[in-house]
PDB file of N, CA and C in Angstrom:
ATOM      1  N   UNK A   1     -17.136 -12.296   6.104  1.00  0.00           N
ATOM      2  CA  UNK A   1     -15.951 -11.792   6.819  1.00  0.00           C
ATOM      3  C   UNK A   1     -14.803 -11.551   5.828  1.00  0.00           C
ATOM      4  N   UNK A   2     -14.737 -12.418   4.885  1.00  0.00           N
ATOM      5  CA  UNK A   2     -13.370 -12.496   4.115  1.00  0.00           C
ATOM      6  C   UNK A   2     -13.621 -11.253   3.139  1.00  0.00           C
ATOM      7  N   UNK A   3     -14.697 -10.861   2.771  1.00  0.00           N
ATOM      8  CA  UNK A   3     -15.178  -9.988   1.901  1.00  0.00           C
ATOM      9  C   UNK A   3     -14.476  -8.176   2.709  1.00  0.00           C
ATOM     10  N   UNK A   4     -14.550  -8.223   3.956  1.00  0.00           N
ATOM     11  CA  UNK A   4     -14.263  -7.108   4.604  1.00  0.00           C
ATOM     12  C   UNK A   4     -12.672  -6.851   4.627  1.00  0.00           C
ATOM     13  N   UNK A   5     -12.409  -8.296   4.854  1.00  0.00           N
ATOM     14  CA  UNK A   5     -10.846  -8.528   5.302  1.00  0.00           C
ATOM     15  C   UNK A   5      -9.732  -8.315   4.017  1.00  0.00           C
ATOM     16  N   UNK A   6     -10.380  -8.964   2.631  1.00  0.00           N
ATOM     17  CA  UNK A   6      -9.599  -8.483   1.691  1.00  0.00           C
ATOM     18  C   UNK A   6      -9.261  -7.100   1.119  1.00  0.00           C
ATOM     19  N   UNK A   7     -10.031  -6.286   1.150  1.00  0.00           N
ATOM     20  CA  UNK A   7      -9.967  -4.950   0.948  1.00  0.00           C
ATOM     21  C   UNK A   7      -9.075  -4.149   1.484  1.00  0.00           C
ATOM     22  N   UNK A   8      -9.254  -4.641   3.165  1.00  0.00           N
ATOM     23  CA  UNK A   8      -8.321  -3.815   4.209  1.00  0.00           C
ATOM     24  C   UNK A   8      -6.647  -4.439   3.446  1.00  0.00           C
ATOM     25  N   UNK A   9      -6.617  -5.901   3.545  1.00  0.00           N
ATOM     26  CA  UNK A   9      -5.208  -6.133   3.425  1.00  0.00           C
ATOM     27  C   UNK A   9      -4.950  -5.229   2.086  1.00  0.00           C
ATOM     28  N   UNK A  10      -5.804  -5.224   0.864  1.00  0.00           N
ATOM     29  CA  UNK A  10      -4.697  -4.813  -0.047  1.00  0.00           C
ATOM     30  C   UNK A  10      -5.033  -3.168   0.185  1.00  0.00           C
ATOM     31  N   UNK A  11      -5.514  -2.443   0.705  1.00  0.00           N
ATOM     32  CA  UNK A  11      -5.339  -1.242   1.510  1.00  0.00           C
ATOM     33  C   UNK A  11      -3.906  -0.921   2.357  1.00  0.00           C
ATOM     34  N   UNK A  12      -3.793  -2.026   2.939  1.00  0.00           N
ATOM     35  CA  UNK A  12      -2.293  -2.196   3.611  1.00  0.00           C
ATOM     36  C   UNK A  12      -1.171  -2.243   2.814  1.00  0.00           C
ATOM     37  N   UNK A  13      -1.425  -3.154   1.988  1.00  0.00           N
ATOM     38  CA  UNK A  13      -0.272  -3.285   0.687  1.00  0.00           C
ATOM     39  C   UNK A  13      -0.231  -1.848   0.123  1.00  0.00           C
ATOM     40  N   UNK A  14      -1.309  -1.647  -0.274  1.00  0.00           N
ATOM     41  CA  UNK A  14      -0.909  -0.325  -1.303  1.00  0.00           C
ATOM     42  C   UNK A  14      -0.638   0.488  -0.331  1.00  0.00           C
ATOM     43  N   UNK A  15      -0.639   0.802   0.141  1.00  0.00           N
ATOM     44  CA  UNK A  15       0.151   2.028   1.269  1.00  0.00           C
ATOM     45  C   UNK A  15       1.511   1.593   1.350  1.00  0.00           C
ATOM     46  N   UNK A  16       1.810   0.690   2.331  1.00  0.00           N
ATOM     47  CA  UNK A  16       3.719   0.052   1.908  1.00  0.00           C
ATOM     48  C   UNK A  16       3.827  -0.123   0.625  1.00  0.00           C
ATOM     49  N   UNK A  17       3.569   0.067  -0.431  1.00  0.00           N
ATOM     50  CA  UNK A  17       3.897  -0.133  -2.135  1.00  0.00           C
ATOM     51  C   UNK A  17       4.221   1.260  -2.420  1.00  0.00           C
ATOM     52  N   UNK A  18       3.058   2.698  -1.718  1.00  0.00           N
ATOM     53  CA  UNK A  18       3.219   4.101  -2.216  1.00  0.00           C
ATOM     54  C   UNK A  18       4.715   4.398  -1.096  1.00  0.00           C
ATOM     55  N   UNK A  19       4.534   3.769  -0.004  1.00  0.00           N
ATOM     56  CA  UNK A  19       6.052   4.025   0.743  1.00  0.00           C
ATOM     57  C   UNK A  19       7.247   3.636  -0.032  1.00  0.00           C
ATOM     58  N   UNK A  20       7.502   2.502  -0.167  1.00  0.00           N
ATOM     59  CA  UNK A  20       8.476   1.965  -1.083  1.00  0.00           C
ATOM     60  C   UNK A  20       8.461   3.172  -2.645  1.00  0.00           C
ATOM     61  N   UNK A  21       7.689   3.115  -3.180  1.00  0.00           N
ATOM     62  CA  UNK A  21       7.625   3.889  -3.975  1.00  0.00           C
ATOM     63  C   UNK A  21       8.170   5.490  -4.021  1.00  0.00           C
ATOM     64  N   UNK A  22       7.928   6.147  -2.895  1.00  0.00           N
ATOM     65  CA  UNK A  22       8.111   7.277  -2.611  1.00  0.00           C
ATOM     66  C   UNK A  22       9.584   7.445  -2.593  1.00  0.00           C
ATOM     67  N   UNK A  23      10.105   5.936  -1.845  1.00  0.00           N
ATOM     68  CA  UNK A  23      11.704   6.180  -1.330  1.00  0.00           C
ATOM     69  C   UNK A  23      12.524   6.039  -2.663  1.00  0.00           C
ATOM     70  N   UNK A  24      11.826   5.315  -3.409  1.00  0.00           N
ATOM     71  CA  UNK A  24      13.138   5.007  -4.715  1.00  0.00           C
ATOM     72  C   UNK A  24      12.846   6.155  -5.269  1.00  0.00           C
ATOM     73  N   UNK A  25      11.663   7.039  -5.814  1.00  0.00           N
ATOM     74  CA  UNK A  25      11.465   8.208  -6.906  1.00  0.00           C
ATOM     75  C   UNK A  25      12.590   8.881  -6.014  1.00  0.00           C
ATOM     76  N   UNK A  26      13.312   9.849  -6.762  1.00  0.00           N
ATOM     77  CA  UNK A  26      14.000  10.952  -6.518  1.00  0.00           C
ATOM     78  C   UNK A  26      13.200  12.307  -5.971  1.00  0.00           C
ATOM     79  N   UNK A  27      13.510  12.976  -4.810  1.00  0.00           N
ATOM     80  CA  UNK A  27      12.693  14.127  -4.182  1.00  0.00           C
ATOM     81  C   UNK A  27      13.065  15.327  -4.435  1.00  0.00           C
ATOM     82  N   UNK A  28      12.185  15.956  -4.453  1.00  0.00           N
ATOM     83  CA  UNK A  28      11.962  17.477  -5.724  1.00  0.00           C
ATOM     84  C   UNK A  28      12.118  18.195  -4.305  1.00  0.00           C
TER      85      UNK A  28
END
C-alpha cells in the first residue's frame, strides 16, 4: 500500500511546488 501511496503524495507536492513556482517566476 505504502509503495502506491508515496508516489501519489510526492505527485501532489510537485504540482503545488510547479504552482508556487510559476507564481514567483515573472510572466512573459
Amino acid at each position: 500500500m505504502q509503495h502506491k501511496t508515496i508516489p501519489l503524495v510526492a505527485l501532489v507536492v510537485l504540482e503545488e511546488l510547479e504552482e508556487v513556482v510559476f507564481l514567483i517566476l515573472p510572466h512573459h
